[in-house]
N, C-alpha and C. Protein backbone atom coordinates (compact mmCIF):
# COMPACT_ATOMS: atom_id res chain seq x y z
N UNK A 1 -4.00 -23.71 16.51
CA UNK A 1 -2.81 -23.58 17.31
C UNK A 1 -2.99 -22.37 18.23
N UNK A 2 -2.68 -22.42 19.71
CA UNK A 2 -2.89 -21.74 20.28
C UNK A 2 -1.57 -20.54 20.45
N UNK A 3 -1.58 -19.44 20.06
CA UNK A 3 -0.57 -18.59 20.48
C UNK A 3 -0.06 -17.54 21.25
N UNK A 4 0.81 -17.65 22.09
CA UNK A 4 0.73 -16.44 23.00
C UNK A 4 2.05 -15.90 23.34
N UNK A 5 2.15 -14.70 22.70
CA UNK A 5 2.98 -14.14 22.30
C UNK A 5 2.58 -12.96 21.98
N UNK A 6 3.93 -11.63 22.49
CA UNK A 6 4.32 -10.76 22.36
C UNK A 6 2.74 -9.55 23.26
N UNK A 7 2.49 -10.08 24.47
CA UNK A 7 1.61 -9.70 24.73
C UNK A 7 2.02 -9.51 26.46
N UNK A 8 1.49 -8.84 27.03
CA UNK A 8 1.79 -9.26 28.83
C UNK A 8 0.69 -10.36 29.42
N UNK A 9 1.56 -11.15 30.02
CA UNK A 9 0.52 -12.16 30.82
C UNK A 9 0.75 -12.23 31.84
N UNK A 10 -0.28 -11.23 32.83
CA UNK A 10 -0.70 -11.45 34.21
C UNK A 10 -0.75 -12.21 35.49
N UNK A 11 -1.16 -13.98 34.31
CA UNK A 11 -1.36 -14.93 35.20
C UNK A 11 -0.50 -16.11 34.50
N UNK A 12 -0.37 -17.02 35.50
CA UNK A 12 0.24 -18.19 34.97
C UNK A 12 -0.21 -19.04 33.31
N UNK A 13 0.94 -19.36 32.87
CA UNK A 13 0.17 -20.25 31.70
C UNK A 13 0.51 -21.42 31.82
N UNK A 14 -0.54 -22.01 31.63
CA UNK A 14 -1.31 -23.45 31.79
C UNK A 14 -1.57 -24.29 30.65
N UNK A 15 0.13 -24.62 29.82
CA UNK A 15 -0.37 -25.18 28.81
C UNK A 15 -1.54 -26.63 28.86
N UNK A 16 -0.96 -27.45 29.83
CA UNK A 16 -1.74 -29.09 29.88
C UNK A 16 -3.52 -28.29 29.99
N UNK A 17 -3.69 -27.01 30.88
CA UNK A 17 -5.14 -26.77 30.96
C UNK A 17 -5.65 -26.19 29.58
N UNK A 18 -4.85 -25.77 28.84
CA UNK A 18 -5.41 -25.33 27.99
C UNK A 18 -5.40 -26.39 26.91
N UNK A 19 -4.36 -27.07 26.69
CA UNK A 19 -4.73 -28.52 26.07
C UNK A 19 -6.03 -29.13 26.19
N UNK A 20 -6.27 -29.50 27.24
CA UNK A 20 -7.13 -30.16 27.91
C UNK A 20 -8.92 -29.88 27.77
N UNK A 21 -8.89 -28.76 28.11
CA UNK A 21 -9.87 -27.86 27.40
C UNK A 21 -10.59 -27.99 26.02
N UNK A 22 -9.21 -28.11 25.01
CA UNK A 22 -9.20 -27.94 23.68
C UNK A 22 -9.88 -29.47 22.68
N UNK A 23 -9.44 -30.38 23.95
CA UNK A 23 -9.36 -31.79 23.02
C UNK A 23 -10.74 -32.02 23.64
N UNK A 24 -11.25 -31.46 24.90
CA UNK A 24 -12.70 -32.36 25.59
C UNK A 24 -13.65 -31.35 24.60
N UNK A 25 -13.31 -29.87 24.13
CA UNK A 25 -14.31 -29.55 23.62
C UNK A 25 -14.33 -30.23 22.12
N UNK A 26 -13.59 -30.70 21.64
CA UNK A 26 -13.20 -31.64 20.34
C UNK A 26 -13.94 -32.53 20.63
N UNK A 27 -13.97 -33.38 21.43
CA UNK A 27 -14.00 -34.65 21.50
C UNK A 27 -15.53 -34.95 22.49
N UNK A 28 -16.12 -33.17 22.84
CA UNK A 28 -17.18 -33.59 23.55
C UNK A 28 -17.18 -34.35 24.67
N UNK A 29 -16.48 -33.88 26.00
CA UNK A 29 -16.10 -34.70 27.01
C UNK A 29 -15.14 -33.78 28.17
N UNK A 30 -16.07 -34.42 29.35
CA UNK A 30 -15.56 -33.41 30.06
C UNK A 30 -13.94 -33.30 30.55
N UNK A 31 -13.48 -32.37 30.77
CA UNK A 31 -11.60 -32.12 30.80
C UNK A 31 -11.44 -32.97 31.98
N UNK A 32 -11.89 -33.10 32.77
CA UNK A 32 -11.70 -33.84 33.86
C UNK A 32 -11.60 -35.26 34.11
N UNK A 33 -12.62 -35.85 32.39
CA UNK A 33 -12.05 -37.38 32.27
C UNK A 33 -10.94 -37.47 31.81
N UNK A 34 -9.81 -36.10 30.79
CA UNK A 34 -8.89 -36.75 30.02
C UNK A 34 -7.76 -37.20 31.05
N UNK A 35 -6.96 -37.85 30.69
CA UNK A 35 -5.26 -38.23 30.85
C UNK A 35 -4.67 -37.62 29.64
N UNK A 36 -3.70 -36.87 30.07
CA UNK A 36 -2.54 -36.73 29.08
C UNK A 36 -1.01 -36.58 28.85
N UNK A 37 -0.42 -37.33 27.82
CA UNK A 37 0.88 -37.39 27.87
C UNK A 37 1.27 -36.24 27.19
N UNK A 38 2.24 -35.27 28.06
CA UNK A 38 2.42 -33.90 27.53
C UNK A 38 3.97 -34.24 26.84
N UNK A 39 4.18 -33.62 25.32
CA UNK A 39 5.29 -33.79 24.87
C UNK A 39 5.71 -31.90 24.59
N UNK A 40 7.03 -31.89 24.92
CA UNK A 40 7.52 -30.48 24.90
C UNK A 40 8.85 -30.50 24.03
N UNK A 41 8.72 -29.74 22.88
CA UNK A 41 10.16 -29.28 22.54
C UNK A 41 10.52 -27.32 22.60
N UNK A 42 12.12 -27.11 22.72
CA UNK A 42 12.50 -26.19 22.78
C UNK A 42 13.36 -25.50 21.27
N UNK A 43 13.03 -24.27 21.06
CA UNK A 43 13.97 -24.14 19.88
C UNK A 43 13.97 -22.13 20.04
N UNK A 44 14.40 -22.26 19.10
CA UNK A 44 14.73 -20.12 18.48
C UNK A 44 14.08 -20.17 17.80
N UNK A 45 13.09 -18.58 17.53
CA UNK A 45 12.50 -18.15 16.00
C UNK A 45 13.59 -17.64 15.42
N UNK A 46 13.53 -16.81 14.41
CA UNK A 46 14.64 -16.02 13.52
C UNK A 46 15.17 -14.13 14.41
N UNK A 47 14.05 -14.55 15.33
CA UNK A 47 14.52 -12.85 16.35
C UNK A 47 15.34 -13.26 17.57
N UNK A 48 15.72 -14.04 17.89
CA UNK A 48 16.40 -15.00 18.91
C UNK A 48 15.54 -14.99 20.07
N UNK A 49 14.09 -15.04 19.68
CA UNK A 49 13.39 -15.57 21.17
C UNK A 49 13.00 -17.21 21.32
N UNK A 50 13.38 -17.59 22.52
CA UNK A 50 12.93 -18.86 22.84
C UNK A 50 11.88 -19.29 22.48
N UNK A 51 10.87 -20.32 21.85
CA UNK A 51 9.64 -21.12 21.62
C UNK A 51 9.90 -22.35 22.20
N UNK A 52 8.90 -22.03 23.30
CA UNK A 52 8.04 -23.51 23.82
C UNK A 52 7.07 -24.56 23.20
N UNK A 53 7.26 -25.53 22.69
CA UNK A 53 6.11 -25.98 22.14
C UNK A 53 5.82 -27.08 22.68
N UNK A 54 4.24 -26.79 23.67
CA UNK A 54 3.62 -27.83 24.39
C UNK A 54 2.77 -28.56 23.68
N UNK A 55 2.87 -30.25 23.29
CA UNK A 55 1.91 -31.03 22.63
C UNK A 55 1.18 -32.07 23.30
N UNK A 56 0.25 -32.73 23.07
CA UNK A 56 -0.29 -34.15 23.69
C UNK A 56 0.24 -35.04 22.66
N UNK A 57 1.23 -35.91 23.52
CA UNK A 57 1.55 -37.03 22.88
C UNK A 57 0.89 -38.02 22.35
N UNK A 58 0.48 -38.26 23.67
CA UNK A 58 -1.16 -39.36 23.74
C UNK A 58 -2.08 -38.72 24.67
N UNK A 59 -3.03 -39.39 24.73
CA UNK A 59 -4.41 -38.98 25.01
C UNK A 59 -5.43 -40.01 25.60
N UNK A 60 -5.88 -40.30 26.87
CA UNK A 60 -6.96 -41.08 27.11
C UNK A 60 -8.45 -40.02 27.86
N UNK A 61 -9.56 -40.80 27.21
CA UNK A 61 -10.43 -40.22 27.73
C UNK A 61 -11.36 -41.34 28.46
N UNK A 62 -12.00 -41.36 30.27
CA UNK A 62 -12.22 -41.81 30.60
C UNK A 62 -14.25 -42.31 30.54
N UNK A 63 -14.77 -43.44 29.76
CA UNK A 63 -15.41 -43.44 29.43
C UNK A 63 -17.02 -44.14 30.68
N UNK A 64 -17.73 -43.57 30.76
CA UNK A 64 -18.71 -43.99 31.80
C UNK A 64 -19.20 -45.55 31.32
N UNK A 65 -19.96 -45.03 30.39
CA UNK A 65 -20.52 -46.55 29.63
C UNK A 65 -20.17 -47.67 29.94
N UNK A 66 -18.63 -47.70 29.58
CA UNK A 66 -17.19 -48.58 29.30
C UNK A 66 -16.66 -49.01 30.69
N UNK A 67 -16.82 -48.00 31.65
CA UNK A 67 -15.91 -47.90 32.84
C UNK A 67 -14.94 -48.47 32.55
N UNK A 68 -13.95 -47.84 31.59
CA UNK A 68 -12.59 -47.82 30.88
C UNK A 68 -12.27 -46.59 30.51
N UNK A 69 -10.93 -46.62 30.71
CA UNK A 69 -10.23 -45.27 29.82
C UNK A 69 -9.96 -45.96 28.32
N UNK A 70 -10.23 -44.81 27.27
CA UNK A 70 -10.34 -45.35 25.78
C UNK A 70 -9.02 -44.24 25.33
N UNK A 71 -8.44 -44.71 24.62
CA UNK A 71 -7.40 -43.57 23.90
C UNK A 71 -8.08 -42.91 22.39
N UNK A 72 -7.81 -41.61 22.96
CA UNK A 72 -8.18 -41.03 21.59
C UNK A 72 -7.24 -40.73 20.80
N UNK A 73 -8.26 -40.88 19.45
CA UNK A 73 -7.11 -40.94 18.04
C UNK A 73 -6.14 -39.78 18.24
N UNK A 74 -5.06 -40.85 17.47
CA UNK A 74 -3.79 -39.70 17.32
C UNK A 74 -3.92 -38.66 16.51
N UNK A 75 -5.01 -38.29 14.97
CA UNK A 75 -5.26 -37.62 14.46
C UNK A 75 -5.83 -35.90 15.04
N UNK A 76 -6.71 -36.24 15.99
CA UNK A 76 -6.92 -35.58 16.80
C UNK A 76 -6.02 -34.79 18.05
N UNK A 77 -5.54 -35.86 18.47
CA UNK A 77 -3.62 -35.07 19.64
C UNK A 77 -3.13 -34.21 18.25
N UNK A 78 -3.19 -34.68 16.98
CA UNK A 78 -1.74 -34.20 16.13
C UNK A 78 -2.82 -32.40 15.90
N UNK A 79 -3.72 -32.48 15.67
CA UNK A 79 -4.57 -30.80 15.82
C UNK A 79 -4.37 -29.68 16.48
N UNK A 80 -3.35 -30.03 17.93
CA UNK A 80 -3.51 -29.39 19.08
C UNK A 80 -1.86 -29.19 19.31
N UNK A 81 -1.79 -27.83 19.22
CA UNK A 81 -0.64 -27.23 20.34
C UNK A 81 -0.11 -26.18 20.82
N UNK A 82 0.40 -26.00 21.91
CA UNK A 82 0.26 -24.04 22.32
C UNK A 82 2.04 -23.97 22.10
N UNK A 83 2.05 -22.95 21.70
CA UNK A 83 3.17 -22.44 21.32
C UNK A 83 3.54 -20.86 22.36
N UNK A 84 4.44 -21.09 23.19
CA UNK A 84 4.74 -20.07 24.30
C UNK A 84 6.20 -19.30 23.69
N UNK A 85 6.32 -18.04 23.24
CA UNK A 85 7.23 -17.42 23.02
C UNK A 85 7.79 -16.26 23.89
N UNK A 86 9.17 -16.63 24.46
CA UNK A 86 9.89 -15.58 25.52
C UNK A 86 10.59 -14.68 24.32
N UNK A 87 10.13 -13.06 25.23
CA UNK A 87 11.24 -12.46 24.38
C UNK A 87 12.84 -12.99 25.32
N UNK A 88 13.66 -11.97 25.04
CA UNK A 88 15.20 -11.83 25.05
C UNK A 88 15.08 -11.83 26.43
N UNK A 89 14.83 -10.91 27.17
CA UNK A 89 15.22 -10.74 28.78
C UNK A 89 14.06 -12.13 29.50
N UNK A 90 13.13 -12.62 28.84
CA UNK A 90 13.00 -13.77 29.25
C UNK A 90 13.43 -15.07 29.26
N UNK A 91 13.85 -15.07 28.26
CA UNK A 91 14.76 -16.70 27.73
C UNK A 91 16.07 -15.82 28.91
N UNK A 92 16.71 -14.96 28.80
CA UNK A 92 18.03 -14.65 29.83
C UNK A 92 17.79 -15.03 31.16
N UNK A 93 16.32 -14.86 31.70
CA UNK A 93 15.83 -15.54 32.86
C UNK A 93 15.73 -16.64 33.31
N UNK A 94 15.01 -17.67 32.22
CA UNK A 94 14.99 -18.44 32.29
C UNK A 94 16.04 -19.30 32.10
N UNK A 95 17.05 -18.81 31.18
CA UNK A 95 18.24 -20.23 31.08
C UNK A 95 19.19 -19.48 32.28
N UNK A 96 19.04 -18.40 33.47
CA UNK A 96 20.02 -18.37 33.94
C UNK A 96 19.42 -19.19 35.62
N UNK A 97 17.51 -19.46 35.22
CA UNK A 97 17.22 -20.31 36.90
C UNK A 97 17.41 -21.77 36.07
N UNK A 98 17.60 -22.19 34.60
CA UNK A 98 17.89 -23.42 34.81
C UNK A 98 19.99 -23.42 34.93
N UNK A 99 20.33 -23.06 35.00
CA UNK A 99 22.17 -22.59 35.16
C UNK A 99 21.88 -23.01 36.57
N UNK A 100 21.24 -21.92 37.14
CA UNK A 100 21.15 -22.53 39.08
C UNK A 100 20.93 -23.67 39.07
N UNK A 101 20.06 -24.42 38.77
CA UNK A 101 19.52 -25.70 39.16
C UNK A 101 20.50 -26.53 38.87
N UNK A 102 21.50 -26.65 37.68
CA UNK A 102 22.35 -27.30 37.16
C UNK A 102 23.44 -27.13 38.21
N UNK A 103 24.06 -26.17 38.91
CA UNK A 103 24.62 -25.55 39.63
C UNK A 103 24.83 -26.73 41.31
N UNK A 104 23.27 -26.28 41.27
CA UNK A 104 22.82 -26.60 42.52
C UNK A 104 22.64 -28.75 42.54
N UNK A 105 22.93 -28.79 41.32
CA UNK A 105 22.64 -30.15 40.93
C UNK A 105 21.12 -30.84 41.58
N UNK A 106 20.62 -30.18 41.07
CA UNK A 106 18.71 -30.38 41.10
C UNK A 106 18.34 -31.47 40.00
């Protein structure tokens, strides 16, 4: 499980790239053949910071041999997931640009 948290991050995070990454080096295959269905849920830890949790639902990897995309096992998607934790003044950020959008009816 990938975790990132309570640390400063510089640059953007890229859960699907880092997914992606994770399952071709699994699976021996370059990131650039996969497809993936990204599944996301939202919740609180016990300190009231927000957790992101980015998963692969499903999974295809595009095969030369085959010239087909093949789906890879679900055993394998179920191995993999990054877990993004906001502190306090971030979750306040973030639920006040999704408030705008709601606002703005986006």
């Amino acid at each position: 499980m990938e975790m990132l948290s309570r640390k400063v991050v510089t640059e953007t995070i890229n859960p699907l790239e880092i997914l992606r990454k994770k399952i071709a080096d699994t699976i021996e295959a370059d990131p650039s053949n996969l497809k993936i269905e990204l599944g996301f849920q939202v919740s609180y830890n016990s300190y009231g910071h927000l957790v992101l949790r980015f998963y692969p639902k499903r999974v295809w990897v595009w095969r030369e041999e085959e010239d087909a995309w093949k789906t890879v096992d679900e055993d394998i998607c179920r191995m993999f997931d990054v877990l993004v934790v906001l502190n306090y003044s971030e979750t306040h950020q973030l639920l006040g640009f999704v408030k705008e959008l709601n606002v703005k009816g986006i």
